[in-house]
Protein backbone atom coordinates (compact mmCIF):
# COMPACT_ATOMS: atom_id res chain seq x y z
CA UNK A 1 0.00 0.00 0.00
CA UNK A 2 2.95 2.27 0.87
CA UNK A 3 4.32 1.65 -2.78
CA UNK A 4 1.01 2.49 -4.30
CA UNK A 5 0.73 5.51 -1.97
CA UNK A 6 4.02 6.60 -3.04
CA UNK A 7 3.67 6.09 -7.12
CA UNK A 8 0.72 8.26 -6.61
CA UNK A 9 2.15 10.94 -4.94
CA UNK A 10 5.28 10.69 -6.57
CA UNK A 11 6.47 13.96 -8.93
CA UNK A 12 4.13 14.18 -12.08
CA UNK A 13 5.65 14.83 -15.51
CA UNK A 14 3.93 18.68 -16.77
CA UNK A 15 3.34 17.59 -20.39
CA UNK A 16 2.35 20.79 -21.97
CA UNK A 17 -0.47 21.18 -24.74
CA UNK A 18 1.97 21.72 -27.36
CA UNK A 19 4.14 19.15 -26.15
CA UNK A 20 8.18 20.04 -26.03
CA UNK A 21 9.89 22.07 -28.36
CA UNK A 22 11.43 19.64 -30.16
CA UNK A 23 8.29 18.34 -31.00
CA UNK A 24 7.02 21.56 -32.00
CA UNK A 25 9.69 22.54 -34.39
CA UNK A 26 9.78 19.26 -35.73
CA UNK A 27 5.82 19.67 -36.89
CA UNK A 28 7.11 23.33 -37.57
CA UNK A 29 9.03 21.98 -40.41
CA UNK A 30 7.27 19.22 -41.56
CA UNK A 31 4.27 21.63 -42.54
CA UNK A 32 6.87 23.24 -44.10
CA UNK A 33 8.42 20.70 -46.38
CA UNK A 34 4.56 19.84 -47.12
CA UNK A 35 2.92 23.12 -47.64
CA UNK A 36 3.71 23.40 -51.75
CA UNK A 37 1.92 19.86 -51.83
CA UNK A 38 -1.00 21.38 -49.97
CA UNK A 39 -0.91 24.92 -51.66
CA UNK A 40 -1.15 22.50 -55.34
CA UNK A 41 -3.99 20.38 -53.33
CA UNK A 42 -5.98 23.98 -52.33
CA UNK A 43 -5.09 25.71 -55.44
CA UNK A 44 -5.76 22.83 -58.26
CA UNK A 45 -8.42 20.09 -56.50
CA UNK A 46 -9.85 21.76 -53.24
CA UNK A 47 -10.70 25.38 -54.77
CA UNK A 48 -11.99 23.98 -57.81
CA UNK A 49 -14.66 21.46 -56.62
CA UNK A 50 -15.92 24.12 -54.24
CA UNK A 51 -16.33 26.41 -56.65
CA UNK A 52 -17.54 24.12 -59.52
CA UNK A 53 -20.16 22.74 -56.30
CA UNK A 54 -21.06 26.82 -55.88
CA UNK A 55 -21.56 27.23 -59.55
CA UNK A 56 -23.89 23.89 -60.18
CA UNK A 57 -26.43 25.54 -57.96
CA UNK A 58 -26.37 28.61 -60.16
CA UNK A 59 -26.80 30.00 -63.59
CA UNK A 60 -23.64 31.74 -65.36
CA UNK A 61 -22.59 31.27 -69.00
CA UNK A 62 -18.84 33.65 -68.48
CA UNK A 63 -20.82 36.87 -69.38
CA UNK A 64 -23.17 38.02 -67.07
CA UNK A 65 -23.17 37.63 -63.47
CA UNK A 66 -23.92 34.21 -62.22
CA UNK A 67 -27.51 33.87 -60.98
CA UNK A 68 -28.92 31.04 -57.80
CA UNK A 69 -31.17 28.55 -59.41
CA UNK A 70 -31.16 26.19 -56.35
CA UNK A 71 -31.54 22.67 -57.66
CA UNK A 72 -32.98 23.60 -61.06
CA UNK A 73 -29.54 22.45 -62.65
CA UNK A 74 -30.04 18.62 -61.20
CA UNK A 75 -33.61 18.65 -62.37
CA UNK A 76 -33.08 19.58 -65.61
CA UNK A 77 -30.56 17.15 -66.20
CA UNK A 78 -33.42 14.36 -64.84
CA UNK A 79 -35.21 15.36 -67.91
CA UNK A 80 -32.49 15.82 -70.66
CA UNK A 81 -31.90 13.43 -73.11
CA UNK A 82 -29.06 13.75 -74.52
CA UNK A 83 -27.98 13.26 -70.59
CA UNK A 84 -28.98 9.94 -70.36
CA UNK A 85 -27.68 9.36 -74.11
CA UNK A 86 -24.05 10.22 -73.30
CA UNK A 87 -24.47 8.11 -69.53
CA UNK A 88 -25.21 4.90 -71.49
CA UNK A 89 -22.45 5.44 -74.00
CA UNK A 90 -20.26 5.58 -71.51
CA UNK A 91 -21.51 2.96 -69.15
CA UNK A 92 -21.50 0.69 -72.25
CA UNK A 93 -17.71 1.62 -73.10
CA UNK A 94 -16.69 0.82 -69.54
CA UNK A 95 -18.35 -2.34 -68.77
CA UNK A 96 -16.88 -3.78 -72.35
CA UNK A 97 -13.66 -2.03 -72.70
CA UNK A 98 -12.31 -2.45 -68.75
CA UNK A 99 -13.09 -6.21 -68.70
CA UNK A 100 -11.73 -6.72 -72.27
CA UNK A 101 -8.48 -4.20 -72.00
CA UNK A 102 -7.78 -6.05 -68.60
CA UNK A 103 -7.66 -9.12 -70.06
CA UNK A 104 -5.70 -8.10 -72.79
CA UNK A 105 -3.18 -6.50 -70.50
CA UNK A 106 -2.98 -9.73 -68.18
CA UNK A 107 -2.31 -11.69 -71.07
CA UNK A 108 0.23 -9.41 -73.16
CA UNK A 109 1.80 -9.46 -69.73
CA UNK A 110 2.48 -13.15 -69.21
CA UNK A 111 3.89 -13.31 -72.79
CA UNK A 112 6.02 -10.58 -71.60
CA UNK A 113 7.21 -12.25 -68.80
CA UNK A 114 9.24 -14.78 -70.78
CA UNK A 115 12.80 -15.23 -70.88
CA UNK A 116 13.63 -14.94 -74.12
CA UNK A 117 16.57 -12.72 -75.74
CA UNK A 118 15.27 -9.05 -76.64
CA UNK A 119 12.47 -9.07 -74.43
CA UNK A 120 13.32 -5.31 -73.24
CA UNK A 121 12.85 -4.58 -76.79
CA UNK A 122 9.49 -5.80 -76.65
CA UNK A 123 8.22 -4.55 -73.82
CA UNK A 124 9.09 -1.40 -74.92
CA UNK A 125 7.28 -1.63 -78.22
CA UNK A 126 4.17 -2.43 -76.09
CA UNK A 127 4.44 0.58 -74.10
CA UNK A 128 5.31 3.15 -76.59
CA UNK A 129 1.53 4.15 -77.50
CA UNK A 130 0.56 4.65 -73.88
CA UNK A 131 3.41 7.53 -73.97
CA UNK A 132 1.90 9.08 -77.68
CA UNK A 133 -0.42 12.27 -77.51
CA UNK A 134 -3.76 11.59 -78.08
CA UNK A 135 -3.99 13.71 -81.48
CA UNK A 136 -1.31 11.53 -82.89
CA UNK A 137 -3.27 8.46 -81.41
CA UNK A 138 -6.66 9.95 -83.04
CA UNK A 139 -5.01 10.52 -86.52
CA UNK A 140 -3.35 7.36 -86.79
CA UNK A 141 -6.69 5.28 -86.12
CA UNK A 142 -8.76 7.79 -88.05
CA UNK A 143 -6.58 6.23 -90.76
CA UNK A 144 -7.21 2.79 -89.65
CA UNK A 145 -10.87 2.53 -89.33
CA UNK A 146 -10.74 4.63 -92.69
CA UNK A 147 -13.97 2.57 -94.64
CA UNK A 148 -11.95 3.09 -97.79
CA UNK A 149 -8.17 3.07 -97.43
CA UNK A 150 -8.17 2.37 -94.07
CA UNK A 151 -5.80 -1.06 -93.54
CA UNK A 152 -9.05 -3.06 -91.35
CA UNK A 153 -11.31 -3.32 -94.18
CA UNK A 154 -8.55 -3.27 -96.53
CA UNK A 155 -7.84 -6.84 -94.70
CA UNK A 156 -11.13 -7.81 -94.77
CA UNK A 157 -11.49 -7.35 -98.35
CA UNK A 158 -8.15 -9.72 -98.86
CA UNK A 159 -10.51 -12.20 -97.06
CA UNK A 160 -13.69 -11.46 -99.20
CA UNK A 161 -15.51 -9.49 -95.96
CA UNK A 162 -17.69 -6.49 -95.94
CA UNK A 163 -15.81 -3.79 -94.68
CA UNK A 164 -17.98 -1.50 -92.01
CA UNK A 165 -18.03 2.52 -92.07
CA UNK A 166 -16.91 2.27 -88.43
CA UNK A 167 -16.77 5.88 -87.43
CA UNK A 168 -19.13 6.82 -89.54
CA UNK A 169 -21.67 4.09 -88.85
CA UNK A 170 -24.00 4.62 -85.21
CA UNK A 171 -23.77 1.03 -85.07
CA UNK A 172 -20.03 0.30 -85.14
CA UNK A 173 -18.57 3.91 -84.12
CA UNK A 174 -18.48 2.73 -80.52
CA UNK A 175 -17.28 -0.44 -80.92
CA UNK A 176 -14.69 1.53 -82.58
CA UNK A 177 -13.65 3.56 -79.71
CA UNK A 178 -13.84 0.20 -77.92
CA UNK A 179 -11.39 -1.59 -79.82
CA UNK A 180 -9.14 1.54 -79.70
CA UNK A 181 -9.24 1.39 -75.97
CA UNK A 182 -6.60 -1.61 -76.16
CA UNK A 183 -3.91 0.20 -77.98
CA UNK A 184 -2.96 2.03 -74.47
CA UNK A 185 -3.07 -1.23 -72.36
CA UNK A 186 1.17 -0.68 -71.99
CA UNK A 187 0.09 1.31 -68.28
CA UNK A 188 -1.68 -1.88 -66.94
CA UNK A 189 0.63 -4.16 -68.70
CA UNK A 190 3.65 -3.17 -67.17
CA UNK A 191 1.59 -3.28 -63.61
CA UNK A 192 0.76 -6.72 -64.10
CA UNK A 193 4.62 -7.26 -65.58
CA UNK A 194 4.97 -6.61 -61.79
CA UNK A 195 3.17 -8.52 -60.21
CA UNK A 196 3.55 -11.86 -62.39
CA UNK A 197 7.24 -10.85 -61.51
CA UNK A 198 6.39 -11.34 -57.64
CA UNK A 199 4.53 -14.70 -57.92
CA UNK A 200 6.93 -17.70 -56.42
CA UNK A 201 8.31 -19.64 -58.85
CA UNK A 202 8.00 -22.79 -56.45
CA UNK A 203 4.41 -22.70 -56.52
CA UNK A 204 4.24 -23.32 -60.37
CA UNK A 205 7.19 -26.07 -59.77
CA UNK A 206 5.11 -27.94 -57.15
CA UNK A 207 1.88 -27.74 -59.27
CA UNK A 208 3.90 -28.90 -62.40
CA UNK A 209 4.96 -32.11 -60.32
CA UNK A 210 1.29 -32.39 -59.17
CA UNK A 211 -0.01 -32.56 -63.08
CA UNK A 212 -1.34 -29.59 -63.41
CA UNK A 213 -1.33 -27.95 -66.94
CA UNK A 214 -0.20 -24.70 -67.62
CA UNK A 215 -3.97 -23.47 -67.94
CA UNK A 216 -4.75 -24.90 -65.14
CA UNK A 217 -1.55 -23.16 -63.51
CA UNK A 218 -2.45 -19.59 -64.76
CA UNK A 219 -5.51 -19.57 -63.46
CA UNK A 220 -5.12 -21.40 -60.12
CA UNK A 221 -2.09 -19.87 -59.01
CA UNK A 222 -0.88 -16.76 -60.68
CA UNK A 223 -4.20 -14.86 -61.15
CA UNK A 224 -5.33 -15.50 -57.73
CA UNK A 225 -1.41 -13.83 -56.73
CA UNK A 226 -1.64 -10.93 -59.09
CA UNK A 227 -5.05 -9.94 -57.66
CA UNK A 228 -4.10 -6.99 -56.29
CA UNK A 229 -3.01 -5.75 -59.50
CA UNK A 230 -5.65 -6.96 -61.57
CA UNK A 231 -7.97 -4.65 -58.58
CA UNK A 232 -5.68 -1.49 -58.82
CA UNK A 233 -6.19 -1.71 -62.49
CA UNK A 234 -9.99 -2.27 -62.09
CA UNK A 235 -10.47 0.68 -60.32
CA UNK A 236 -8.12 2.91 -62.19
CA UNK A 237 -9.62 1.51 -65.54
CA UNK A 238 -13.35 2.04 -64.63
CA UNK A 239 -12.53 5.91 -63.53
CA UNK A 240 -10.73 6.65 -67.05
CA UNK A 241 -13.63 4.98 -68.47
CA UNK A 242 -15.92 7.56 -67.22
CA UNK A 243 -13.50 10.21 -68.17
CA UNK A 244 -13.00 9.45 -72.04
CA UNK A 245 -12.50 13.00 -73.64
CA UNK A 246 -9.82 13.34 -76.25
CA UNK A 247 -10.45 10.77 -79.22
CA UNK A 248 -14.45 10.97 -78.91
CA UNK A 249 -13.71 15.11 -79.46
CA UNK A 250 -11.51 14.66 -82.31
CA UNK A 251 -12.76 11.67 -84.33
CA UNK A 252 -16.49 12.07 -83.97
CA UNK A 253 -17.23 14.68 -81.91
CA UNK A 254 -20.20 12.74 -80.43
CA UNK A 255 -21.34 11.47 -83.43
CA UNK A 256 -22.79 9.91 -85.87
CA UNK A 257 -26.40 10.70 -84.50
CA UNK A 258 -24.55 10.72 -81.10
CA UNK A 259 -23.16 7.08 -81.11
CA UNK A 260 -19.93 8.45 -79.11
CA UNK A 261 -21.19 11.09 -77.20
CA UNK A 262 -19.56 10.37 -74.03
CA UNK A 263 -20.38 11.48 -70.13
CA UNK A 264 -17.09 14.37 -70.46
CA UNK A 265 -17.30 15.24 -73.86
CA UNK A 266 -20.96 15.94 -73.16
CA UNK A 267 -20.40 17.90 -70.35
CA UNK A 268 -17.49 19.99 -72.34
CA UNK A 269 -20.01 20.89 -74.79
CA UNK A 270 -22.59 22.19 -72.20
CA UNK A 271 -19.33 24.32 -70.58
CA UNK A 272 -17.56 26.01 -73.63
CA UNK A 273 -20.06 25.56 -76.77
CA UNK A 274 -23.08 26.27 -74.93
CA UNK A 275 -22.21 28.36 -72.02
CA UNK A 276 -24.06 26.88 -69.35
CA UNK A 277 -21.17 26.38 -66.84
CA UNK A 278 -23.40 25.93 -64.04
CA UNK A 279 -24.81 23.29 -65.82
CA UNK A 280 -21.89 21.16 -66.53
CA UNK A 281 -20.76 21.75 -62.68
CA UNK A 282 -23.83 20.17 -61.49
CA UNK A 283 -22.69 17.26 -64.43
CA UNK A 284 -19.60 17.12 -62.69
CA UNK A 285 -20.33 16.62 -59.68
CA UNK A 286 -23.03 13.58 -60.42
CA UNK A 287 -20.06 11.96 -62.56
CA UNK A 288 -17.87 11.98 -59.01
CA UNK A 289 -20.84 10.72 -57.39
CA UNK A 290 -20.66 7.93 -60.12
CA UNK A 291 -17.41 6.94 -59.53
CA UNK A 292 -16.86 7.60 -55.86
CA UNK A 293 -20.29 4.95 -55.44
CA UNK A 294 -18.74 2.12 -58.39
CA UNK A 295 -15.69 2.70 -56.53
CA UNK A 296 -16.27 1.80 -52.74
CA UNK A 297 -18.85 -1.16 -54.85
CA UNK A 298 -15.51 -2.48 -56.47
CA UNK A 299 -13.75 -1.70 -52.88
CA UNK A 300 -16.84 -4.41 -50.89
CA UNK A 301 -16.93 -6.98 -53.67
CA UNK A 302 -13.08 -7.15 -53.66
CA UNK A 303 -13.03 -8.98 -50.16
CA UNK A 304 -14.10 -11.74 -51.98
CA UNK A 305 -11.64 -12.38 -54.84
CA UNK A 306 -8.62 -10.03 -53.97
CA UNK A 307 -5.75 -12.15 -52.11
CA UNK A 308 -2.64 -10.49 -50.66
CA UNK A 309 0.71 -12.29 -49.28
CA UNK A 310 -0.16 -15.28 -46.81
CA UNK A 311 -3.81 -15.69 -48.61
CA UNK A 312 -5.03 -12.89 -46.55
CA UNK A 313 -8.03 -11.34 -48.26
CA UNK A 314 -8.60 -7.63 -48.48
């Protein structure tokens, strides 16, 4: 009892609020060596959605002053058209293209994978049109889906095919854009180069002994290990889905009879052609909503397939 008496009573340490100086100058300067990351966070993504949230309750087009409308920019959008148009164009591009330009990725990054001499070389090749500007990109397959010289249908007329008008056909103009979507799979390829790099070579040796195939091995032991990756490109791909903007504007802008008029390009056109900024802020802010709700979806269904190191799940 006398020891406990005496740890009670015995000399207290005063811990100030702002704890020592040390301390204090060590926060001092770590603000410091942060703050031009936070003034580019205020300047370029803080200050801009809270003004682009000010303006979608309001009416401006640049010129006059901008004038409260409440909800009437959300409501309108309920009851446009063309809104809903350029939603399913892009909700069709990104539940084909993601799925399809994954796959293509995984695969393209197994071959790559392969010890074989000049494989630097190729993986370089592979990458090179993820690097290209998208003008270049939309010239070059402006040329290629060209329904006269273009070299597709010129292959399909080796093989006694009908050519389609691709671009300029509302049936095949999105498919189009589709198929384009796996010429910059080099971003995702190289993540998956990554993690098929990280998956124990032991485990394929044991299998091999057990008879499995190499099928069998591919899908039983490295995609279940490069899960991770195939997530991180899930979620990255499905956001850049929703954001398709450069080869939509220059190739078709939106057309034919508005076969590629996609969510962004949409709202571009409501913001600089038709002046209705507060309009395309309220458009921006639904298309977060979009993909903040897809995103924490893709975040709870991943706790069932995504398997980190020791077969922990996510």
């Amino acid at each position: 009892m006398q020891a406990v008496a005496g740890w009670k009573a015995g000399p207290q340490i005063n811990r100030k609020p702002g704890g020592s100086p040390l301390a204090r100058r060590e926060a001092r300067e770590g603000y410091l060596f942060i703050s031009p990351w936070l003034a580019g966070f205020v300047v370029f993504y803080a200050g801009p959605m809270v003004a682009s949230f000010v303006l979608g309750v309001t009416s401006w087009n640049l010129l006059n002053p901008a004038r409260w409308v409440g909800l009437d920019n959300f409501r309108q959008l309920i009851h446009d058209p063309l809104f809903w148009r350029a939603l399913q164009v892009t909700a069709v591009y990104a539940v084909v293209a993601v799925p399809l330009d994954l796959l293509a990725a995984l695969l393209l990054a197994a071959l790559l994978n392969q010890k074989v001499r000049g494989i630097g070389a190729y993986r370089t090749i592979f990458y090179l049109p993820t690097i290209l500007p998208g003008v270049v990109t939309a010239v070059v397959w402006r040329w290629v889906f060209n329904p006269e010289i273009g070299i597709i249908n010129n292959i399909l007329a080796l093989l006694r095919l009908p050519g389609p008008l691709w671009l300029a056909s509302p049936s095949w103009a999105l498919p189009a854009m589709i198929i384009m979507s796996l010429w910059t799979i080099g971003t995702a390829t190289v993540i998956f180069l990554g993690g098929l790099q990280g998956v124990p070579v032991e485990l394929h040796e044991a299998a091999d002994i057990d008879g499995a195939g190499p099928w069998s091995r591919f899908w039983r032991i490295t995609v279940p290990l490069v899960s991770p990756s195939i997530f991180f490109n899930l979620i990255t791909g499905m956001i850049g889905a929703f954001q398709v903007f450069t080869l939509p504007y220059i190739m078709t802008q939106g057309g034919p009879q508005n076969a590629t008029l996609f969510y962004v390009l949409y709202l571009y056109e409501n913001a600089f052609t038709y002046m209705k900024m507060g309009y395309a802020s309220a458009m921006a802010w639904i298309l977060f909503l979009i993909i903040v709700i897809l995103t924490l979806v893709q975040f709870r269904i991943s706790r069932r397939w995504v398997y980190y190191a020791g077969g922990d799940r996510v």
